[in-house]
Protein backbone atom coordinates (compact mmCIF):
# COMPACT_ATOMS: atom_id res chain seq x y z
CA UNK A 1 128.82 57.09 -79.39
CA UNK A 2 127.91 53.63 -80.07
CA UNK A 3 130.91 51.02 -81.49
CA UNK A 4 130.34 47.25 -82.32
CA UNK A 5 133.06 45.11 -83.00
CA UNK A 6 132.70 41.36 -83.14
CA UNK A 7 133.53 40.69 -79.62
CA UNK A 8 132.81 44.02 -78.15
CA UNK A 9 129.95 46.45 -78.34
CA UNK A 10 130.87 49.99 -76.44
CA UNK A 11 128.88 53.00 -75.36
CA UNK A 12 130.42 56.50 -74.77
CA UNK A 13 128.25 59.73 -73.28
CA UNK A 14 130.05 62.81 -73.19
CA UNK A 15 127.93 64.78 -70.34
CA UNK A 16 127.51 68.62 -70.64
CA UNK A 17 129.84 69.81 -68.15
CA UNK A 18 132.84 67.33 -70.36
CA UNK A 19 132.56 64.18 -67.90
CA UNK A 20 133.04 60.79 -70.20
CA UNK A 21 131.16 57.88 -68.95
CA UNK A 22 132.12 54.55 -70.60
CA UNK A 23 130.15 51.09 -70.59
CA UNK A 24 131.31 47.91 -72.85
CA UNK A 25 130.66 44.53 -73.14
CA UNK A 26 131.28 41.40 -74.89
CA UNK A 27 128.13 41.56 -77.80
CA UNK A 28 127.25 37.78 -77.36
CA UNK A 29 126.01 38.49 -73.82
CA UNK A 30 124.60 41.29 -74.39
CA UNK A 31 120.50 41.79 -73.46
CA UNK A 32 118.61 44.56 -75.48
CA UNK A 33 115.47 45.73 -73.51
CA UNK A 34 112.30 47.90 -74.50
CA UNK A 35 109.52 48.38 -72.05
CA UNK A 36 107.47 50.96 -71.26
CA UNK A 37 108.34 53.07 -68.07
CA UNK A 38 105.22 55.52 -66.61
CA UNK A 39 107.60 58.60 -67.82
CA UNK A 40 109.00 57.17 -71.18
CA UNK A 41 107.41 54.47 -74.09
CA UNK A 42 109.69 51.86 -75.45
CA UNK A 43 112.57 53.19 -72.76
CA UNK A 44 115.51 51.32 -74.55
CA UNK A 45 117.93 49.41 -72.08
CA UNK A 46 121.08 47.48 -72.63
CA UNK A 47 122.56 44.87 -70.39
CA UNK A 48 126.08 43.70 -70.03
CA UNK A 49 129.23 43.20 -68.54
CA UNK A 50 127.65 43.77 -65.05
CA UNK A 51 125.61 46.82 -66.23
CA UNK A 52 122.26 48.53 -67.12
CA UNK A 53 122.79 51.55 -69.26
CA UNK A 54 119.87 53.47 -71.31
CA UNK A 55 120.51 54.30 -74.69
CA UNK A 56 118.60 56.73 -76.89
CA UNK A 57 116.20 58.31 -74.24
CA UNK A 58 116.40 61.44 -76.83
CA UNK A 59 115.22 59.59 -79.33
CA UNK A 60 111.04 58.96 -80.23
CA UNK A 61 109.39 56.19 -79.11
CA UNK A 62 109.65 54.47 -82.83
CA UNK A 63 113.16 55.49 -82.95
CA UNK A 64 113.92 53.70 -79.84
CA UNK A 65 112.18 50.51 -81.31
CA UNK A 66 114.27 50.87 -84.58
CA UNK A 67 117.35 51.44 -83.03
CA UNK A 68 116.69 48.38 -80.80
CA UNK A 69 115.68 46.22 -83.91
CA UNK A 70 118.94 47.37 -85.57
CA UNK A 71 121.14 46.77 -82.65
CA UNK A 72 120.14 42.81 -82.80
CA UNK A 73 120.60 42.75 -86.42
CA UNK A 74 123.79 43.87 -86.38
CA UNK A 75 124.63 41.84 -83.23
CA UNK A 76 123.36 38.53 -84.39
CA UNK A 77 125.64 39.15 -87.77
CA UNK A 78 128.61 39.72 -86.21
CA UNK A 79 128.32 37.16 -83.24
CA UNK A 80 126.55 34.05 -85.20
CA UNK A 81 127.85 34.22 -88.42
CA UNK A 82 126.26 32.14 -91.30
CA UNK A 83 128.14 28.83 -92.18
């Protein structure tokens, strides 16, 4: 589960055996990575508040890309507002 807020952006993964691991960090700061890995194309990466974390590794390639286009959308909207 993915949350953006204006000065916070959090990531929640609920692993199969029930363990909850949390990341956040203030959206501003935040670094939003694609490259391609030997094992996975357009391997989606987010960096922040002291932190690497992948995000989507489920999804396709193009999926990753969207997501990753959509993520700085929304970021750059809620962090540098238009005057």
């Amino acid at each position: 589960e993915l949350r953006l807020w204006p000065d916070a952006i959090a990531v929640e993964r609920r692993e199969p055996m029930g363990k909850v691991k949390r990341w956040a960090a203030n959206p501003y700061w935040v670094d939003i990575d694609t490259t391609n890995t030997r094992q996975i194309q357009n391997y989606l990466t987010l960096r922040g508040g002291g932190r690497r974390i992948e995000l989507g590794v489920f999804l396709t390639p193009e999926e990753r890309v969207e997501l990753a286009h959509e993520l700085r959308t929304q970021i750059n909207r809620l962090t540098r507002p238009v005057g």
